[in-house]
N, C-alpha and C. Protein backbone atom coordinates (compact mmCIF):
# COMPACT_ATOMS: atom_id res chain seq x y z
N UNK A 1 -75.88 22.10 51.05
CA UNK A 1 -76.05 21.75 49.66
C UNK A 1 -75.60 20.33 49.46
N UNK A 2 -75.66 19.61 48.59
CA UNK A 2 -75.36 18.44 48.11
C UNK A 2 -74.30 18.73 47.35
N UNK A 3 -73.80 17.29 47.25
CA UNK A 3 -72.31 16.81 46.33
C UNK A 3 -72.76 17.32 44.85
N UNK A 4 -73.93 16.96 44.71
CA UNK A 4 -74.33 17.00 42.89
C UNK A 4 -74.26 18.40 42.71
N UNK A 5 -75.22 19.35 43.62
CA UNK A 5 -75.32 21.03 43.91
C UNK A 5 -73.99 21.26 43.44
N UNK A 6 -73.33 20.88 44.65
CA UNK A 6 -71.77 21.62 44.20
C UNK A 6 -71.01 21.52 43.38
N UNK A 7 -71.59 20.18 42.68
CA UNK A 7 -70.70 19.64 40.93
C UNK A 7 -71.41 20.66 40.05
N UNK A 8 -72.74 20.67 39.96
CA UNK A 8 -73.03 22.00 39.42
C UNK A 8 -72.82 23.30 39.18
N UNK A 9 -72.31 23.65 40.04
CA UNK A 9 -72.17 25.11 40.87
C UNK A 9 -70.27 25.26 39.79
N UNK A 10 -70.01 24.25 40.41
CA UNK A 10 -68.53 24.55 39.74
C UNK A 10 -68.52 24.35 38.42
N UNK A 11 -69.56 23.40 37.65
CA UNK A 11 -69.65 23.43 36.51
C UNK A 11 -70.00 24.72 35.50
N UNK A 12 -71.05 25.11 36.26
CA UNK A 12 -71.15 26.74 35.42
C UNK A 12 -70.21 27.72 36.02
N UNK A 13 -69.66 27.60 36.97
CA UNK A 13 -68.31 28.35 36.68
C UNK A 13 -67.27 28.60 36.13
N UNK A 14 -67.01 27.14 35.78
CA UNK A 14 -65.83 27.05 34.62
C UNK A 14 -66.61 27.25 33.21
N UNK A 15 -67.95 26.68 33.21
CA UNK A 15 -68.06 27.20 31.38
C UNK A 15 -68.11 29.08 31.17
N UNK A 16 -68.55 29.40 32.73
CA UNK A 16 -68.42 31.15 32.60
C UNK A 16 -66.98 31.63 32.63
N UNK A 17 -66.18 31.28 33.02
CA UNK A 17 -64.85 31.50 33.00
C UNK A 17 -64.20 31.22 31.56
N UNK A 18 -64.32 29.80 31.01
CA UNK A 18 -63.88 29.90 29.61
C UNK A 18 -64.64 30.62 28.59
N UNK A 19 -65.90 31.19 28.71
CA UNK A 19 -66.96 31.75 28.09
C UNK A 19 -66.20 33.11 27.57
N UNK A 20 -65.62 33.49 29.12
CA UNK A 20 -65.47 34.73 29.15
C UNK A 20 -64.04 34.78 29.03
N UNK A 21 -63.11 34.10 28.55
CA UNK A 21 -61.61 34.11 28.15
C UNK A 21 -60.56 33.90 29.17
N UNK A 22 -61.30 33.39 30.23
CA UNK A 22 -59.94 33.33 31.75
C UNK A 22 -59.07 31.96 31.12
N UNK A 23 -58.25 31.89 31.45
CA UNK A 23 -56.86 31.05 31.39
C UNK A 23 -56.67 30.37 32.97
N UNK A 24 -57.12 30.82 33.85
CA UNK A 24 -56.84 30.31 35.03
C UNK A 24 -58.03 31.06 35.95
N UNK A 25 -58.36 29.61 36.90
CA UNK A 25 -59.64 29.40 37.99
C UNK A 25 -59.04 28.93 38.87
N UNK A 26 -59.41 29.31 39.86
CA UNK A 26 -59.35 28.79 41.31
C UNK A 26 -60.49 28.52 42.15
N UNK A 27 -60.90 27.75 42.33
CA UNK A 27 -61.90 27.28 43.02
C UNK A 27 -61.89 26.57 44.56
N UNK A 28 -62.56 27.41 45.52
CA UNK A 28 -62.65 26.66 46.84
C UNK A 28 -64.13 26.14 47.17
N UNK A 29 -63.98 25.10 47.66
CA UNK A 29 -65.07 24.60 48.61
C UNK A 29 -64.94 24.36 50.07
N UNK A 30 -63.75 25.07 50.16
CA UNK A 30 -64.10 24.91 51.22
C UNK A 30 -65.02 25.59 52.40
N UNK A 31 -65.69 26.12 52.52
CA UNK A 31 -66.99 26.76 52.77
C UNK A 31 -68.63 26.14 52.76
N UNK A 32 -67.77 25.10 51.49
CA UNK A 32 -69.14 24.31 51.11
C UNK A 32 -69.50 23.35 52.48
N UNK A 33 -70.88 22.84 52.82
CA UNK A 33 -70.97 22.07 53.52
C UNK A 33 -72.67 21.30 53.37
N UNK A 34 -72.61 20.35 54.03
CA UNK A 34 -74.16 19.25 53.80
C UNK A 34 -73.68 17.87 52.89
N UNK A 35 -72.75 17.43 52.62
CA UNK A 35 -72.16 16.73 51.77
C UNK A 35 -71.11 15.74 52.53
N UNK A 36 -70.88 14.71 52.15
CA UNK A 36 -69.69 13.66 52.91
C UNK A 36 -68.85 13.86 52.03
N UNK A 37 -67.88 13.41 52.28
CA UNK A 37 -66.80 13.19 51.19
C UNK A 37 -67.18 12.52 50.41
N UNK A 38 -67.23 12.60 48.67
CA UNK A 38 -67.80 11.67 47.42
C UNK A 38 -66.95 10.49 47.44
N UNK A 39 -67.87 9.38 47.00
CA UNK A 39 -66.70 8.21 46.68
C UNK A 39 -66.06 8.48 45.27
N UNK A 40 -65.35 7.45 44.67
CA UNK A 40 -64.60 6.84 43.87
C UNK A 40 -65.60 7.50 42.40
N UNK A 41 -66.78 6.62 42.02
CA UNK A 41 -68.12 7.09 40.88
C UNK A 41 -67.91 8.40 41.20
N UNK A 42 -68.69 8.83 42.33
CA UNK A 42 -68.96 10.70 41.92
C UNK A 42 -67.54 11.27 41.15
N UNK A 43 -66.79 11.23 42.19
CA UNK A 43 -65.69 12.19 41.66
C UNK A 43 -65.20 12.08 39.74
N UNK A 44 -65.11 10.84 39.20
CA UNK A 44 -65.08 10.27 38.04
C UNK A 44 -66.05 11.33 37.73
N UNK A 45 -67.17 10.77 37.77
CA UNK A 45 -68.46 11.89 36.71
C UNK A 45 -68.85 13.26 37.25
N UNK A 46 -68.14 13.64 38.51
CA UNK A 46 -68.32 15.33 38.29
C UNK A 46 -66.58 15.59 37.36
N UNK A 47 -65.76 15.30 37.31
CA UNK A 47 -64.79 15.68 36.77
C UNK A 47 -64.67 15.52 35.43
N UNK A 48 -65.22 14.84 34.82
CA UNK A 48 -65.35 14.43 33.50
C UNK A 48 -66.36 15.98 33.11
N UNK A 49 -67.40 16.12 34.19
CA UNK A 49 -68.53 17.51 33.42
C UNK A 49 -67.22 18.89 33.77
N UNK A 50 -66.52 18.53 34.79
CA UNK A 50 -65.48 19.89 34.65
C UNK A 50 -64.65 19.63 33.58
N UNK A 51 -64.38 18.65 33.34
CA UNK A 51 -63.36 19.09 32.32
C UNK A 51 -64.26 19.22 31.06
N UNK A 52 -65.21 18.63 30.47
CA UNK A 52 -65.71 19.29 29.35
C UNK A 52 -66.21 20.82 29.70
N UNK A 53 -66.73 21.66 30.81
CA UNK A 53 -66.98 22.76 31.01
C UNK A 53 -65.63 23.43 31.00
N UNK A 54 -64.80 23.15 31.36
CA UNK A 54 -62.89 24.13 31.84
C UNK A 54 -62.42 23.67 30.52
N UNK A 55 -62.88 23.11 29.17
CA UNK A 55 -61.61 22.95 28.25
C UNK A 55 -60.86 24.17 28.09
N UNK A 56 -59.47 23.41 27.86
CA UNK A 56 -58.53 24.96 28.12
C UNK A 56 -58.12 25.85 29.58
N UNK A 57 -58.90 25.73 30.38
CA UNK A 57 -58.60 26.27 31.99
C UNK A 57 -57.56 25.63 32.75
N UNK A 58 -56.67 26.14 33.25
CA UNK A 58 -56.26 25.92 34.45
C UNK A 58 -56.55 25.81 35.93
N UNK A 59 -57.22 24.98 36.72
CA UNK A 59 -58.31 24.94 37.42
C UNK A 59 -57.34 24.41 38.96
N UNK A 60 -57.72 24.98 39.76
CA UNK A 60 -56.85 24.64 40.81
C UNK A 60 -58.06 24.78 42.25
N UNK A 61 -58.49 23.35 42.72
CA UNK A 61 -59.35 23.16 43.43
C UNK A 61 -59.09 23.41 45.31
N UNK A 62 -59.08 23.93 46.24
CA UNK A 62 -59.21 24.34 47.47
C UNK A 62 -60.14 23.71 48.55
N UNK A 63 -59.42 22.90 48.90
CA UNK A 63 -61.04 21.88 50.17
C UNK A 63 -60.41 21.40 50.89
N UNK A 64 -61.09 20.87 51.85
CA UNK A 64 -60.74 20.83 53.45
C UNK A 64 -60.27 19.41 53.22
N UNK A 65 -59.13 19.04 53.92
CA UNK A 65 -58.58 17.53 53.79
C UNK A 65 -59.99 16.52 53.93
N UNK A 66 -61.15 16.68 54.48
CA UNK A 66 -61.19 15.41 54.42
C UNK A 66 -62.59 15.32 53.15
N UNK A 67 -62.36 16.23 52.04
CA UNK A 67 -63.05 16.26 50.78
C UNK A 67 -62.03 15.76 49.88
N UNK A 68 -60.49 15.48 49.92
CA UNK A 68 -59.30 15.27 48.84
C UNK A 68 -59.21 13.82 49.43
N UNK A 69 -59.29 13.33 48.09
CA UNK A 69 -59.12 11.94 47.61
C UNK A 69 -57.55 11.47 48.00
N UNK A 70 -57.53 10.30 49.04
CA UNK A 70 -56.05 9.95 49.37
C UNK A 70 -55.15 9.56 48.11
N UNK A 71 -56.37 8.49 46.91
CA UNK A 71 -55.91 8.62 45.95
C UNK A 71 -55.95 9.43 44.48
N UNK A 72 -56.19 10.41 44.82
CA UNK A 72 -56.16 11.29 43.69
C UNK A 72 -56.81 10.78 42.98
N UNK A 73 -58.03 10.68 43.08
CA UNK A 73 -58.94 9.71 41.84
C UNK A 73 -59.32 11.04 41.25
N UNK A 74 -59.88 11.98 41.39
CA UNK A 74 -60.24 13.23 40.67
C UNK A 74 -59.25 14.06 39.49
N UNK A 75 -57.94 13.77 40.10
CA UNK A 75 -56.73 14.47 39.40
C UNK A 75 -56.39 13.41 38.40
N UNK A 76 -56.40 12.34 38.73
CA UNK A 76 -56.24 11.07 37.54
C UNK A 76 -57.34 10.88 36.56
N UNK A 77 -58.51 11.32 37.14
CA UNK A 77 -59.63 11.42 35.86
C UNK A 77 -59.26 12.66 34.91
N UNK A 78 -58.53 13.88 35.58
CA UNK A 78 -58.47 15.47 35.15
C UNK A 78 -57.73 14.60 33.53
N UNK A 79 -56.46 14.13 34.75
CA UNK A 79 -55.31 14.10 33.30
C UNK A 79 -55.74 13.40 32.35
N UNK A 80 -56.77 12.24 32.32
CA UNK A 80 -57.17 11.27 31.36
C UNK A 80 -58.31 12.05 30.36
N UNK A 81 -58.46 13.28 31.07
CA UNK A 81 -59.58 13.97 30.08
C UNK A 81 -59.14 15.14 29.63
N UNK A 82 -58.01 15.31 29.89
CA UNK A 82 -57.02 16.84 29.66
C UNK A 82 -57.39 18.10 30.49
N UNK A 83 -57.78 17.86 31.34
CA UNK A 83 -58.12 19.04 32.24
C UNK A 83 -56.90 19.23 33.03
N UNK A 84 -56.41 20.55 32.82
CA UNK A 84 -54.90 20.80 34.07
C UNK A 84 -55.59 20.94 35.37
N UNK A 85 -55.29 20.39 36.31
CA UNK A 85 -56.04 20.60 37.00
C UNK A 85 -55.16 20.04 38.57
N UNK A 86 -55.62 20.61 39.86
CA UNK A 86 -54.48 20.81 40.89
C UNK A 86 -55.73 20.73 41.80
N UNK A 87 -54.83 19.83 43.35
CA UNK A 87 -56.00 20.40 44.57
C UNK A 87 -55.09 20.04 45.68
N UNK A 88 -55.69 21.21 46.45
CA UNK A 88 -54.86 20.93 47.80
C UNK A 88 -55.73 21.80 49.11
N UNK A 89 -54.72 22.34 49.90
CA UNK A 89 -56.30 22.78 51.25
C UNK A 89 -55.76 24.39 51.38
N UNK A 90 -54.72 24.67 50.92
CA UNK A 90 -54.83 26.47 50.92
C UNK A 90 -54.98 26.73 49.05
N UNK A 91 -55.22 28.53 49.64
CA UNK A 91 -55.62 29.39 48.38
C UNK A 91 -54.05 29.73 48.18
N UNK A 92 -53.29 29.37 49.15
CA UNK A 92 -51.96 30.39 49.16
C UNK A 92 -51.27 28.98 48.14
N UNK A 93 -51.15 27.62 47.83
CA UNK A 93 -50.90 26.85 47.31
C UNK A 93 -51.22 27.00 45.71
N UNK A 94 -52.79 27.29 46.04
CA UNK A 94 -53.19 26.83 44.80
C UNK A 94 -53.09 28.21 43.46
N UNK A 95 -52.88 29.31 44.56
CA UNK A 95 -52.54 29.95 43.45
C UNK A 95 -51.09 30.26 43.29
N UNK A 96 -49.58 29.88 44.04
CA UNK A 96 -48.57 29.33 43.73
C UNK A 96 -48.51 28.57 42.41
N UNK A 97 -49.27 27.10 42.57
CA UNK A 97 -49.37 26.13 41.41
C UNK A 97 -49.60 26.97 40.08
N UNK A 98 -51.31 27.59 40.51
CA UNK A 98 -51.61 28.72 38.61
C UNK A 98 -50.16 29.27 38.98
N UNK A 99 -49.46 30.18 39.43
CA UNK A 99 -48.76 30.92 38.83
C UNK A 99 -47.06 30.08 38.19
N UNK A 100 -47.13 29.04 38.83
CA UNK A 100 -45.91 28.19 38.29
C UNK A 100 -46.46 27.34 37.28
N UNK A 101 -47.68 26.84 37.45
CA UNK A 101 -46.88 25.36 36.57
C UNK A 101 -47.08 26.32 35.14
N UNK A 102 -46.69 24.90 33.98
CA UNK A 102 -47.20 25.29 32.76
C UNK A 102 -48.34 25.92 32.09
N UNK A 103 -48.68 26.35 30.92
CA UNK A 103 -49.62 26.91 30.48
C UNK A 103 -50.07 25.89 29.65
């Protein structure tokens, strides 16, 4: 699949998740594959469509190190658009994070 595919894919997941009243998502890609790591642009404008799709979600992203941004450009777009939002390379992390951080 493609980078855009998979910005998609997660996009109607989170508007089905807030649709349907969840408070907290977890999302992996790691499985996903056909795609390079996105630059700097993509990540900006798929995160901007998650966070208008997740308003309100707690979203905690799962991918193979070499899909996570050294500089957190994705998590720095989250916070500038209010999306809570977390990523790292286990499920065992990321749902640690949902169950600690804030609401």
């Amino acid at each position: 699949m493609s980078a855009g595919q998979a910005a998609d894919l997660i996009s109607a997941a989170l508007d089905h998740a807030r649709t349907c009243g969840l408070k907290e998502v977890l999302v992996s890609i790691t499985a996903l594959t056909g795609f390079e790591s996105p630059g700097p642009a993509f990540r900006r404008w798929a995160v901007r469509r998650w966070s208008t799709a997740g308003t309100g979600l707690k979203v905690a992203m799962v991918a193979r190190p070499e899909h996570i941004c050294p500089e957190k450009t994705g998590l720095l777009v989250a916070a500038e658009e209010g999306l809570n939002a977390h990523i790292c390379q286990s499920e065992g992390e990321a749902e640690a994070w949902l169950e600690g951080s804030p609401r």
